[in-house]
PDB file of N, CA and C in Angstrom:
ATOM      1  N   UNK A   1      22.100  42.617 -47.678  1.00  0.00           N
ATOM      2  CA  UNK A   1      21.100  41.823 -48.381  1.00  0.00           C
ATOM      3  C   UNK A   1      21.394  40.331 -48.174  1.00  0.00           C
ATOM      4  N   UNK A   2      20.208  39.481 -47.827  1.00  0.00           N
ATOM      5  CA  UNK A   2      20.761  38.290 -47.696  1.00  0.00           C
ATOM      6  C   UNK A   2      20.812  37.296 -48.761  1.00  0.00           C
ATOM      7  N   UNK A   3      21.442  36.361 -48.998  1.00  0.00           N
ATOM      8  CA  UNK A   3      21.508  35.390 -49.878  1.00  0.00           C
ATOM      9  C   UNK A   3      20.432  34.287 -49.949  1.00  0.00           C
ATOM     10  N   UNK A   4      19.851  34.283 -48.980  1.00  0.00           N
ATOM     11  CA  UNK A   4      18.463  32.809 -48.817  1.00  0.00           C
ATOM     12  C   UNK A   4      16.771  33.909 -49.372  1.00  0.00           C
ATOM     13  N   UNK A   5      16.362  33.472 -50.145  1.00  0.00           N
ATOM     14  CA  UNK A   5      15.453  33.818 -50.897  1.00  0.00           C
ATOM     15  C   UNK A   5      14.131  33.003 -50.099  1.00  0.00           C
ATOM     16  N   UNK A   6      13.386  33.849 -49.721  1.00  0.00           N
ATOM     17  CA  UNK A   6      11.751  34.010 -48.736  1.00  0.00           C
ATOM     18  C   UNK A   6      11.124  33.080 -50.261  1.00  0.00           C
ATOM     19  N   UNK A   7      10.250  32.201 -50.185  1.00  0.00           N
ATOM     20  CA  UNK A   7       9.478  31.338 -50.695  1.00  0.00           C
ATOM     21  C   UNK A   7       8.449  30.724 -50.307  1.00  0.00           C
ATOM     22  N   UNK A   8       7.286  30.916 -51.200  1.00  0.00           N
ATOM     23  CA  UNK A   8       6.163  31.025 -50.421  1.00  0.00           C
ATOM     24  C   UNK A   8       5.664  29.470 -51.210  1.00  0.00           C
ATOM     25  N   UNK A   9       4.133  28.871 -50.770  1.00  0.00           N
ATOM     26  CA  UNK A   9       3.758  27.831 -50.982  1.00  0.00           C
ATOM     27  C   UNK A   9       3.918  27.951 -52.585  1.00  0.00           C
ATOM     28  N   UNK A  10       2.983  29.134 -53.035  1.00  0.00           N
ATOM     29  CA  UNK A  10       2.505  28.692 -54.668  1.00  0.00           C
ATOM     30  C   UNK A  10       3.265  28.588 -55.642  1.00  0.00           C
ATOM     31  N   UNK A  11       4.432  28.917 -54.946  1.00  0.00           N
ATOM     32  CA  UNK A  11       5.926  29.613 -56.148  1.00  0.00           C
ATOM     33  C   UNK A  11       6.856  28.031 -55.666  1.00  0.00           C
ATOM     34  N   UNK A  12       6.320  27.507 -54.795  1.00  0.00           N
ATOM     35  CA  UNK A  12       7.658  26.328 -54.102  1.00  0.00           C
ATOM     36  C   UNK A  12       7.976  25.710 -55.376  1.00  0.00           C
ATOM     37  N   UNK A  13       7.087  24.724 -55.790  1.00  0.00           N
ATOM     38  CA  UNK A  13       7.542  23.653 -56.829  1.00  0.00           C
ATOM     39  C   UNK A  13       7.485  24.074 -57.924  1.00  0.00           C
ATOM     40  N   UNK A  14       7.166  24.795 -58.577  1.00  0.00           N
ATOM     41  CA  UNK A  14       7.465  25.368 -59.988  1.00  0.00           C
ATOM     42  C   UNK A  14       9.034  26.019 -59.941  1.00  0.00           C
ATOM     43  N   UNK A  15       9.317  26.832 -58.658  1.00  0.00           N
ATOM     44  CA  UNK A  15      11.036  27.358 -58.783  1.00  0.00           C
ATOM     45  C   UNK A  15      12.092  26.438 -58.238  1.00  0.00           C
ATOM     46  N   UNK A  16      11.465  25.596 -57.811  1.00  0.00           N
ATOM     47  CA  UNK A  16      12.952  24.200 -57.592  1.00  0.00           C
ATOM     48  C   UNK A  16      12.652  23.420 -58.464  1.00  0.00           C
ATOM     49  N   UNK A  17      11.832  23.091 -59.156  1.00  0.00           N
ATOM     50  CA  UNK A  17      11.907  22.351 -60.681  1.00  0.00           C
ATOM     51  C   UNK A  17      12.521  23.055 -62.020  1.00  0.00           C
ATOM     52  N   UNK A  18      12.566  24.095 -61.582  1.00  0.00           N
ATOM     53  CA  UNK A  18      12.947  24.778 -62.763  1.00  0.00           C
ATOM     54  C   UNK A  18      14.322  25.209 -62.294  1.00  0.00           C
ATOM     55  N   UNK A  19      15.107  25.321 -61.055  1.00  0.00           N
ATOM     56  CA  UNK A  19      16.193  25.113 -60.704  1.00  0.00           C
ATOM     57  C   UNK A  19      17.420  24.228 -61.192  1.00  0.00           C
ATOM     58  N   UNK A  20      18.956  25.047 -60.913  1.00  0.00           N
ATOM     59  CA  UNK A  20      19.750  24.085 -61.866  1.00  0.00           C
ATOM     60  C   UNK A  20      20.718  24.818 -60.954  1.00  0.00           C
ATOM     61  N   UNK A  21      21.604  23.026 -61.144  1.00  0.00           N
ATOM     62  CA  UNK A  21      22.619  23.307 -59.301  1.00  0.00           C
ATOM     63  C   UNK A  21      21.754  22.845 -57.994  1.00  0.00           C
ATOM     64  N   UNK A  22      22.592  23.013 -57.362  1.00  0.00           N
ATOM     65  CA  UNK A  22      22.292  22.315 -55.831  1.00  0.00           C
ATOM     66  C   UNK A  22      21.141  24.066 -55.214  1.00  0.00           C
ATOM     67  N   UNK A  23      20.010  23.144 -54.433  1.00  0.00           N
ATOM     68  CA  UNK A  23      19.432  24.502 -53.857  1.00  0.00           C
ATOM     69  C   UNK A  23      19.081  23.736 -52.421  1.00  0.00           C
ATOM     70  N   UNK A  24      19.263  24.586 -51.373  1.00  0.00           N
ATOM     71  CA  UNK A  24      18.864  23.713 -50.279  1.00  0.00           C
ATOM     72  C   UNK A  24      17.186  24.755 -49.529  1.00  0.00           C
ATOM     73  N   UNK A  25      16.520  24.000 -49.257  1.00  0.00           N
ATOM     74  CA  UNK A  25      15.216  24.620 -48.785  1.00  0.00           C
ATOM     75  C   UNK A  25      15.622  24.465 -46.969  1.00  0.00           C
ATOM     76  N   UNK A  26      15.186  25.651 -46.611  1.00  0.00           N
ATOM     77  CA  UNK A  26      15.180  25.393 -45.192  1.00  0.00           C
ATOM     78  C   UNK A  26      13.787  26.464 -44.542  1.00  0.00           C
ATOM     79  N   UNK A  27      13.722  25.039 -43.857  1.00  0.00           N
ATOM     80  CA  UNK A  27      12.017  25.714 -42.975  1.00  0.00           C
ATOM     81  C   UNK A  27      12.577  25.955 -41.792  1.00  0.00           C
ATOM     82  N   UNK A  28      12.016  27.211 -41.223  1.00  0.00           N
ATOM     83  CA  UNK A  28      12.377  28.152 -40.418  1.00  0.00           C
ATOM     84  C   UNK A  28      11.136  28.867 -39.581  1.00  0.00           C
ATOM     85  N   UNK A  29      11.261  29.722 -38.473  1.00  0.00           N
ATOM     86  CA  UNK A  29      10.468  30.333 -38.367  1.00  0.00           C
ATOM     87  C   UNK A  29      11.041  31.743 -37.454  1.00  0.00           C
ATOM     88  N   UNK A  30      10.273  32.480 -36.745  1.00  0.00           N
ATOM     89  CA  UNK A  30      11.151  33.744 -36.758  1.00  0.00           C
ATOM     90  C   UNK A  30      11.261  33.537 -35.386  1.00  0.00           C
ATOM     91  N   UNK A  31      10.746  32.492 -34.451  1.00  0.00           N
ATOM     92  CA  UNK A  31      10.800  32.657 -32.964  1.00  0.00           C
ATOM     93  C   UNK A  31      11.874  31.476 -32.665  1.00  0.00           C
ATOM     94  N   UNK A  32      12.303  30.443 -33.691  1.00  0.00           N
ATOM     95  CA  UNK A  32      13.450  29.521 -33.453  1.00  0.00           C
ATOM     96  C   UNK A  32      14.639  29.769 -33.494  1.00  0.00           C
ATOM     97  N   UNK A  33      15.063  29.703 -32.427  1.00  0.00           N
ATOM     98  CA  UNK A  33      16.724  30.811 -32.173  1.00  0.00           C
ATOM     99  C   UNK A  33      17.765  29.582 -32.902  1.00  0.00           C
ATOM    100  N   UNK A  34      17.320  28.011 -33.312  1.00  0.00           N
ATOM    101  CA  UNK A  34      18.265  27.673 -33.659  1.00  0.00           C
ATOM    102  C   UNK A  34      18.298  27.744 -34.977  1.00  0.00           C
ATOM    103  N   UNK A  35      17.037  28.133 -35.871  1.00  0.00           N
ATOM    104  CA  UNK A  35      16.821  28.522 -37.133  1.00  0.00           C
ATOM    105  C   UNK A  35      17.841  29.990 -37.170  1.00  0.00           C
ATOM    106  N   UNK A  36      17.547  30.411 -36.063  1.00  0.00           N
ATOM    107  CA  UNK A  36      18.242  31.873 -36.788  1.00  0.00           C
ATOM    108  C   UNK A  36      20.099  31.608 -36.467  1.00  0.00           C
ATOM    109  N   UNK A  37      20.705  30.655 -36.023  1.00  0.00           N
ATOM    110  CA  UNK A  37      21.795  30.227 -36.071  1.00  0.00           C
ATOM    111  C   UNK A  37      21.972  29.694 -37.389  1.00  0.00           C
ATOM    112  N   UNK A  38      21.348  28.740 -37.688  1.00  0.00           N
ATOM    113  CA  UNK A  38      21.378  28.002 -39.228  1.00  0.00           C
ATOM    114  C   UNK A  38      21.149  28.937 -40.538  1.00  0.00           C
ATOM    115  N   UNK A  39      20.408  30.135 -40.220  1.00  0.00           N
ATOM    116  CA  UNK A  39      20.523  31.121 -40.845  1.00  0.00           C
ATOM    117  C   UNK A  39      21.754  31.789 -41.396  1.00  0.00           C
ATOM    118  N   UNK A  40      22.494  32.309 -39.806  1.00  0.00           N
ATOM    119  CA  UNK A  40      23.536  32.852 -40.461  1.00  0.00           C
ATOM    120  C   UNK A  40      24.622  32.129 -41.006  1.00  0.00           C
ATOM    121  N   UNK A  41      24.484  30.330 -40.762  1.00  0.00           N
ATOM    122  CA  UNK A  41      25.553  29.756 -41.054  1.00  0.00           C
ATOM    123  C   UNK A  41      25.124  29.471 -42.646  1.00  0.00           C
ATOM    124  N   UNK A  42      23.930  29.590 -43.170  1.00  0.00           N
ATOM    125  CA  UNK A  42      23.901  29.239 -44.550  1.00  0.00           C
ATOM    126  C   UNK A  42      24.028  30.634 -45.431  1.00  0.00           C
ATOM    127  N   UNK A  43      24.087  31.663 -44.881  1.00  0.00           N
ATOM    128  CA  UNK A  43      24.787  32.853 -45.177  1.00  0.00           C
ATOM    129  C   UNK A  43      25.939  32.946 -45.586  1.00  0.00           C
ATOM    130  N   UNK A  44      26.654  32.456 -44.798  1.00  0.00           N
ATOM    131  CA  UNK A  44      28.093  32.109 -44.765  1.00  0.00           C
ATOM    132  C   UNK A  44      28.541  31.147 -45.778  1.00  0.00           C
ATOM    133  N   UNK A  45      27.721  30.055 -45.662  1.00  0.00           N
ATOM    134  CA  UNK A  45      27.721  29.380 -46.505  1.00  0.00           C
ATOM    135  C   UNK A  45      27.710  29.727 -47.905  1.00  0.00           C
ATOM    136  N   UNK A  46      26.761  30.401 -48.101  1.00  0.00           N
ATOM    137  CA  UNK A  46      26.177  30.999 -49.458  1.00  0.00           C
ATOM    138  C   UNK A  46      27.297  31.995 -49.994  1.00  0.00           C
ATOM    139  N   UNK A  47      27.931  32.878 -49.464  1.00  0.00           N
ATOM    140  CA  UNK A  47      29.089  33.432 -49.710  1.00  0.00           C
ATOM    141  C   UNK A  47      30.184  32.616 -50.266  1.00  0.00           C
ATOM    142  N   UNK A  48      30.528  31.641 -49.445  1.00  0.00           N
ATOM    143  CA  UNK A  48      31.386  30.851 -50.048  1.00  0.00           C
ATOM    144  C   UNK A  48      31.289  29.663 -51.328  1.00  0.00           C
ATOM    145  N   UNK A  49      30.095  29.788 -51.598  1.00  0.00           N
ATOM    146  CA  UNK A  49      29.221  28.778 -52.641  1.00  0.00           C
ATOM    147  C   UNK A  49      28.220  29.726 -53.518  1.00  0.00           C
ATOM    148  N   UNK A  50      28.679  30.517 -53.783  1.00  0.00           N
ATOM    149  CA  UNK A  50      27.211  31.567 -54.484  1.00  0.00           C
ATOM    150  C   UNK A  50      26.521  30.977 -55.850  1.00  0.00           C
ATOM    151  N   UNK A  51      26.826  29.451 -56.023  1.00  0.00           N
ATOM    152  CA  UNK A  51      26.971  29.214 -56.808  1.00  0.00           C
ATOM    153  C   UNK A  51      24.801  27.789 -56.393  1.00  0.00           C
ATOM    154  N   UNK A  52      25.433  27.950 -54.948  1.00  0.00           N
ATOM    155  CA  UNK A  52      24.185  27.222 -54.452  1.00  0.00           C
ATOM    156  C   UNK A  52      22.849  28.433 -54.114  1.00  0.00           C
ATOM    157  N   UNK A  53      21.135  27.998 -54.608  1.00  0.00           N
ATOM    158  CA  UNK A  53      20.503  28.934 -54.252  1.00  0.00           C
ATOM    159  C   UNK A  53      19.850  28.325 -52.770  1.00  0.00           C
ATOM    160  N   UNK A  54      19.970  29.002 -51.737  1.00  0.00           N
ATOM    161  CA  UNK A  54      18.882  28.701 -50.596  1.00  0.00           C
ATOM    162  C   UNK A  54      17.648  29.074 -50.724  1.00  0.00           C
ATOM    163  N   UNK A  55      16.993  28.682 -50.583  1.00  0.00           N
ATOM    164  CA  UNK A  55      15.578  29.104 -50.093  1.00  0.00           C
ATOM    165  C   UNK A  55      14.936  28.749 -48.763  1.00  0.00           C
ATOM    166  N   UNK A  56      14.054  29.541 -48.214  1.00  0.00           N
ATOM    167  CA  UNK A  56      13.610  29.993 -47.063  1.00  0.00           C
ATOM    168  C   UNK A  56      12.124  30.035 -47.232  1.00  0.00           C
ATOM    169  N   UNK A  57      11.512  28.730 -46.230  1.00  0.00           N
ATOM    170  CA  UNK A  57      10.321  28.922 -45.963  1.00  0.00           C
ATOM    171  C   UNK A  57       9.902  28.505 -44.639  1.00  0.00           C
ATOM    172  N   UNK A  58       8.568  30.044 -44.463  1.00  0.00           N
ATOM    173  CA  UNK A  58       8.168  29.833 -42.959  1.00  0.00           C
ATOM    174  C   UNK A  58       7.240  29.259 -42.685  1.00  0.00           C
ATOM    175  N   UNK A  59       8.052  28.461 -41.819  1.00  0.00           N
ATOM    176  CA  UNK A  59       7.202  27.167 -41.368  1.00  0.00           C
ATOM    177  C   UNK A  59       5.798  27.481 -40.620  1.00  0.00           C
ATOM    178  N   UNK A  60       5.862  28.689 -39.973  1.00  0.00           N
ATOM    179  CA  UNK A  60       4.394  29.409 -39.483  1.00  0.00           C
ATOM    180  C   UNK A  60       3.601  29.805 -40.366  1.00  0.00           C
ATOM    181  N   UNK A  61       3.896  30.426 -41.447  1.00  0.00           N
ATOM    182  CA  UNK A  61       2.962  30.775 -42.539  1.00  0.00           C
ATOM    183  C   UNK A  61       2.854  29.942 -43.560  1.00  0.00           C
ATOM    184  N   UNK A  62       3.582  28.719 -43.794  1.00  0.00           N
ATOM    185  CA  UNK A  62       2.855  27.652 -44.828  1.00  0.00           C
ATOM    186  C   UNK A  62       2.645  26.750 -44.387  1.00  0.00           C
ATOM    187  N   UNK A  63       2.049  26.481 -43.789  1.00  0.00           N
ATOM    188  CA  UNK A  63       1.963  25.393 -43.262  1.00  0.00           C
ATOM    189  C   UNK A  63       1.584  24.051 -43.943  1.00  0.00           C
ATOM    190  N   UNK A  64       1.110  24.344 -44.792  1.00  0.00           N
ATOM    191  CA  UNK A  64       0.850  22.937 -46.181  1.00  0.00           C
ATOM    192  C   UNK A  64       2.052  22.786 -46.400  1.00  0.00           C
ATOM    193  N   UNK A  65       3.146  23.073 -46.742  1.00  0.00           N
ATOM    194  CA  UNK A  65       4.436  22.851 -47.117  1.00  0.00           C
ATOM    195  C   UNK A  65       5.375  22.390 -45.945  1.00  0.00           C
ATOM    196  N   UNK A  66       5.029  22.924 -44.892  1.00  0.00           N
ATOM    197  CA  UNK A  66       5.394  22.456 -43.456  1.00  0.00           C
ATOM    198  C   UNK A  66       4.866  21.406 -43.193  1.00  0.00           C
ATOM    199  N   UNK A  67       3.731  20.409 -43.636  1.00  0.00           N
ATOM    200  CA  UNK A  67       2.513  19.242 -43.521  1.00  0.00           C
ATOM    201  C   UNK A  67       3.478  18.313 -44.337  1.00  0.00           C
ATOM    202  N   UNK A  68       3.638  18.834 -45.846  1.00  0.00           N
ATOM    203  CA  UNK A  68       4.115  17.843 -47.293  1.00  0.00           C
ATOM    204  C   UNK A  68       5.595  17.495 -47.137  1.00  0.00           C
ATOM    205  N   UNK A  69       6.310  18.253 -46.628  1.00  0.00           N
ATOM    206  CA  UNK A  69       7.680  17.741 -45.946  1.00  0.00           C
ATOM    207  C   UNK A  69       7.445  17.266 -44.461  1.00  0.00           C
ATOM    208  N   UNK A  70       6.494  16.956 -44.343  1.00  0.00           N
ATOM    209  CA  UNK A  70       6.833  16.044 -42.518  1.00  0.00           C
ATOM    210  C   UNK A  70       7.550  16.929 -41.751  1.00  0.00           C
ATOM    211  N   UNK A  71       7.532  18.178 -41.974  1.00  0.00           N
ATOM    212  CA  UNK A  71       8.311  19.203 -40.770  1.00  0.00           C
ATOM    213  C   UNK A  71       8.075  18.879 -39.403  1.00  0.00           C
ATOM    214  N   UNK A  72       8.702  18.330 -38.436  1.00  0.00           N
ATOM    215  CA  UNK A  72       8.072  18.518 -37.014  1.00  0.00           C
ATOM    216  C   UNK A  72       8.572  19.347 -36.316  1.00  0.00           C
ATOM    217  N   UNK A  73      10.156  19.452 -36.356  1.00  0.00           N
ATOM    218  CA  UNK A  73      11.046  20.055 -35.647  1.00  0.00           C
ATOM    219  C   UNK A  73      11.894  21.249 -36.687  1.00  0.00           C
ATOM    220  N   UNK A  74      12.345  22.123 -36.384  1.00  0.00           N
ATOM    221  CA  UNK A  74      12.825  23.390 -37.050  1.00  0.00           C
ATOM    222  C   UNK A  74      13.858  23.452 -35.773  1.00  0.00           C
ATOM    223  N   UNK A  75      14.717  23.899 -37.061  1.00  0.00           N
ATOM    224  CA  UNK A  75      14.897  23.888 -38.240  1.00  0.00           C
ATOM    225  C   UNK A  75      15.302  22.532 -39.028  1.00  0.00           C
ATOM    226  N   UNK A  76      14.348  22.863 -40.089  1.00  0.00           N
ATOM    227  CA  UNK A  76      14.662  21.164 -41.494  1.00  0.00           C
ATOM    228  C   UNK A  76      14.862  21.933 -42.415  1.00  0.00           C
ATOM    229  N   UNK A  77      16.358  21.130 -43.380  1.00  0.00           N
ATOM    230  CA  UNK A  77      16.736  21.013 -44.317  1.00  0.00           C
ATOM    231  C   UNK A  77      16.532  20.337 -45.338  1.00  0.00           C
ATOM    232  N   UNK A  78      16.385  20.561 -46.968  1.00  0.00           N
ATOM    233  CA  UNK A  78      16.047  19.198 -47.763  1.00  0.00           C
ATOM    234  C   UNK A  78      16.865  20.447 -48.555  1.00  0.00           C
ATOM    235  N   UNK A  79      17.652  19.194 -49.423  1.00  0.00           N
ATOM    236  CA  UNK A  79      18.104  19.413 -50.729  1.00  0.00           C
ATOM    237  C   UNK A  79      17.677  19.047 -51.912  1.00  0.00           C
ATOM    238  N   UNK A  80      18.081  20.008 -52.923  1.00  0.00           N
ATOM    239  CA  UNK A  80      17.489  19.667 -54.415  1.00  0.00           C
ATOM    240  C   UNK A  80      19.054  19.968 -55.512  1.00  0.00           C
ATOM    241  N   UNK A  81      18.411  19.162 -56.514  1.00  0.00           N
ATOM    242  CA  UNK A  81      19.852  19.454 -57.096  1.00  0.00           C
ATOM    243  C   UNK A  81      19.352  19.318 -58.573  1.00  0.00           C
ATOM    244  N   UNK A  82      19.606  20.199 -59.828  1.00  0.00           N
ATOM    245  CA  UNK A  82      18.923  20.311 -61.406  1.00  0.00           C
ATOM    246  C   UNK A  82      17.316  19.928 -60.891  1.00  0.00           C
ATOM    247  N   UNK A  83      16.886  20.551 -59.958  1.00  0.00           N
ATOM    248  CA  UNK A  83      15.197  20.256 -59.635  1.00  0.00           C
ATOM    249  C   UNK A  83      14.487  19.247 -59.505  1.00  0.00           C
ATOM    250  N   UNK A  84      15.554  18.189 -59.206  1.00  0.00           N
ATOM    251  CA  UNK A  84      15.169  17.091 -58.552  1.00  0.00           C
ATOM    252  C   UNK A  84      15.233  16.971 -56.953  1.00  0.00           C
ATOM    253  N   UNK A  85      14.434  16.108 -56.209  1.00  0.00           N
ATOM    254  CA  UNK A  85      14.676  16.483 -54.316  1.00  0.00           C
ATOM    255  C   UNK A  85      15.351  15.442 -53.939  1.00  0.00           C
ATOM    256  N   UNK A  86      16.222  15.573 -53.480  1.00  0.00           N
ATOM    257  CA  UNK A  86      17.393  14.285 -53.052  1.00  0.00           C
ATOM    258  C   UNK A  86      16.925  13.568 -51.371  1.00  0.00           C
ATOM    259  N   UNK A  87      16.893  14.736 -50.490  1.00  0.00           N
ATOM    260  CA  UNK A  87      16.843  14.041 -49.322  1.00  0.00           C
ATOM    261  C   UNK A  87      16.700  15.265 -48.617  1.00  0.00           C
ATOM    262  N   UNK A  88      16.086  15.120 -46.935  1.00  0.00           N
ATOM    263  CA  UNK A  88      16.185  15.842 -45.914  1.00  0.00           C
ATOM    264  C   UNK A  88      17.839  15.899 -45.360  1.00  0.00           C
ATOM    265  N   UNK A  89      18.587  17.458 -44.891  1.00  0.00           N
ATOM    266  CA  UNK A  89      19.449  17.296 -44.791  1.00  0.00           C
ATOM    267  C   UNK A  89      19.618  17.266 -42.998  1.00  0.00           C
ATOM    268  N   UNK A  90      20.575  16.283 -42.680  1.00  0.00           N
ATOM    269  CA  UNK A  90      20.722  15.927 -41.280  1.00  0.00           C
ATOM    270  C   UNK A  90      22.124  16.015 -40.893  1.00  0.00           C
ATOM    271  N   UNK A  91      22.607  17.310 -40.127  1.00  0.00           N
ATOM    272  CA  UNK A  91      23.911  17.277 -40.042  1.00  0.00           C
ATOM    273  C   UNK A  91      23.907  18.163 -38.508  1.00  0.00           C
ATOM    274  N   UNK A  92      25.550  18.316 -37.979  1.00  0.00           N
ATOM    275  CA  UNK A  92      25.592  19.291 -37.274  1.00  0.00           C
ATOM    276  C   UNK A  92      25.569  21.067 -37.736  1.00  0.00           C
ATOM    277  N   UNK A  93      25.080  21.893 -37.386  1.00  0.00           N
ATOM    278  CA  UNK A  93      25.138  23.149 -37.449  1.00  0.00           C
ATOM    279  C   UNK A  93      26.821  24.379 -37.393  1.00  0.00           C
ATOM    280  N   UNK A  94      27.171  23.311 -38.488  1.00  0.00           N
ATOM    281  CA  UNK A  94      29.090  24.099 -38.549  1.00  0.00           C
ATOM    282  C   UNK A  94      28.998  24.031 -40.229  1.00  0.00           C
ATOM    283  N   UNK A  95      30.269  24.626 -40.266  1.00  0.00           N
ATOM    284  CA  UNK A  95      30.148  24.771 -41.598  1.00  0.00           C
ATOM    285  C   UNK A  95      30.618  23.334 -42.364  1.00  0.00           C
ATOM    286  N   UNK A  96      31.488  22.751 -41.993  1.00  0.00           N
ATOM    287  CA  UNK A  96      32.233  21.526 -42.365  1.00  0.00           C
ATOM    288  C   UNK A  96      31.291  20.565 -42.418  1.00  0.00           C
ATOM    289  N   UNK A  97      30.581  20.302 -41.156  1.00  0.00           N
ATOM    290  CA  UNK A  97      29.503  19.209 -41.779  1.00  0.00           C
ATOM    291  C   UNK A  97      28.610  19.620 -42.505  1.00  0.00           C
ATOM    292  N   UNK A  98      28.226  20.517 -42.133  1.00  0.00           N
ATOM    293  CA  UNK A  98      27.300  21.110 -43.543  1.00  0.00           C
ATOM    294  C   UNK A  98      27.606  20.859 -45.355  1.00  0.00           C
ATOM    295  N   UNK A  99      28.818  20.879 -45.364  1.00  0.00           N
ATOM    296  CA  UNK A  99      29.706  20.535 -46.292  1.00  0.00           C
ATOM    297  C   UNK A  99      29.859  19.373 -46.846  1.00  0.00           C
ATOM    298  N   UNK A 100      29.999  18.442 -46.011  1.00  0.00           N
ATOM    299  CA  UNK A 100      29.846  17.386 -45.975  1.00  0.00           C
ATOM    300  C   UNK A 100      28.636  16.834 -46.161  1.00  0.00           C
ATOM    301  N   UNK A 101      27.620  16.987 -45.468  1.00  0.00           N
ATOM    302  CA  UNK A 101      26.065  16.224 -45.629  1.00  0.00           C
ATOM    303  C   UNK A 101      25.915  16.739 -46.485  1.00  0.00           C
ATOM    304  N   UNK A 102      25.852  17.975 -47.206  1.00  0.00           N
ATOM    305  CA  UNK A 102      25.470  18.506 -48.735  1.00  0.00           C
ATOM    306  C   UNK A 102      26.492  17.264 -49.782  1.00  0.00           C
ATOM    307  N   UNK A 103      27.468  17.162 -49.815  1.00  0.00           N
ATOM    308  CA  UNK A 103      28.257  16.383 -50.833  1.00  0.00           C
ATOM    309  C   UNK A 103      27.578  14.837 -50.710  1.00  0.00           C
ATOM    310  N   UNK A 104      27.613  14.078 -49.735  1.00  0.00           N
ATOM    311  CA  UNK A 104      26.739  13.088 -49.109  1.00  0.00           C
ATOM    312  C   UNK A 104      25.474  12.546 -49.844  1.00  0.00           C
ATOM    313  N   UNK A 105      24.611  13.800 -49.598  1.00  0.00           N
ATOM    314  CA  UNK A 105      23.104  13.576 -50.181  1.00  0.00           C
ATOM    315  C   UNK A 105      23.224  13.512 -51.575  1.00  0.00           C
ATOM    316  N   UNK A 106      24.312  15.021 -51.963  1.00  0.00           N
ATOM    317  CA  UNK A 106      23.671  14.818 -53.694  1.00  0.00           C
ATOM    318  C   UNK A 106      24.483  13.516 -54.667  1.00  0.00           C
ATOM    319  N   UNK A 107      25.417  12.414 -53.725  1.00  0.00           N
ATOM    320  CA  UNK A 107      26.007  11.331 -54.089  1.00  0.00           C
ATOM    321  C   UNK A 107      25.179  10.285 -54.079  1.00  0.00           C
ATOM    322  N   UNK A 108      24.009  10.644 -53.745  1.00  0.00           N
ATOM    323  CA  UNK A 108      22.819   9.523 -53.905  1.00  0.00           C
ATOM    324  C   UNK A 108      21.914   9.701 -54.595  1.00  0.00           C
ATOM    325  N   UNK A 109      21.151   8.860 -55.076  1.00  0.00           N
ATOM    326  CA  UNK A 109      20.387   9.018 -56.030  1.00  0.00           C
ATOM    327  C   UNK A 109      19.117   9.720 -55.237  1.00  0.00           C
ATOM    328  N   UNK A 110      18.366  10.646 -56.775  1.00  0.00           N
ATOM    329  CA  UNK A 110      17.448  11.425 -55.964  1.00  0.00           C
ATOM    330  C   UNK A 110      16.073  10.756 -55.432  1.00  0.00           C
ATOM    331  N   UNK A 111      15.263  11.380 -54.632  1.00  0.00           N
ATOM    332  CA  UNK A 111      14.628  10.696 -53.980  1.00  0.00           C
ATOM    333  C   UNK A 111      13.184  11.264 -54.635  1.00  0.00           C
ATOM    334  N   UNK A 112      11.539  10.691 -54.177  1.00  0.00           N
ATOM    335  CA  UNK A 112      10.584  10.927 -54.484  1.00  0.00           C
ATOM    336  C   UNK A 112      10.149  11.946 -53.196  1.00  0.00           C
ATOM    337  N   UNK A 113       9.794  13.613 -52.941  1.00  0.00           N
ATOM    338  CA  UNK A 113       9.410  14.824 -52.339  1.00  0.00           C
ATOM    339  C   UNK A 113       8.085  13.497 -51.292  1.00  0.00           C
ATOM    340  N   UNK A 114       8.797  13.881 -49.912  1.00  0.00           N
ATOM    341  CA  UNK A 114       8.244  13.235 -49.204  1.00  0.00           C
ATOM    342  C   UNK A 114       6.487  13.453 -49.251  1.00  0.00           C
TER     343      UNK A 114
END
């Protein structure tokens, strides 16, 4: 069973506002082989942090949500933290920076959902 939770448009902003703790959203799609790398690394991730919720949305089937975050390229990251949206996350695809750009973002103040 995986740890990143499928999220669809109508459910987006009502369940990361109502979120508490760090949640990272990642747009994805099923034909991006580097999405499905970032996949298993936030798997991994998530194991070691079960404490963070991922969520997972496809960037082919929402595309309004793929529009409202400026998605161009997939896989994109944005973090949220007590249901506020901090920032798009921009790192290398390892676990350490991942680690890092997560600690990074939520050390800044949160931002206004692009």
């Amino acid at each position: 069973m995986s740890a990143i939770r499928a999220i669809e448009q109508f459910e987006f902003h009502q369940t990361l506002e109502k979120s508490s703790g760090t949640a990272i959203v990642f747009f994805s799609s099923r034909e991006c082989l580097s999405c499905r790398h970032w996949q298993q690394l936030l798997e991994h991730y998530c194991k070691l942090h079960p404490e963070v919720h991922i969520f997972k949305v496809d960037a082919g089937m929402d595309q309004a949500l793929t529009e409202e975050f400026n998605v161009f390229h997939l896989p994109a990251l944005f973090i949220y933290h007590n249901g506020q949206y901090h920032a798009a996350l921009q790192c290398e695809a390892r676990l350490e920076p991942l680690e890092i750009g997560i600690k990074a973002t939520l050390a800044a103040p949160a931002e206004e959902i692009p």
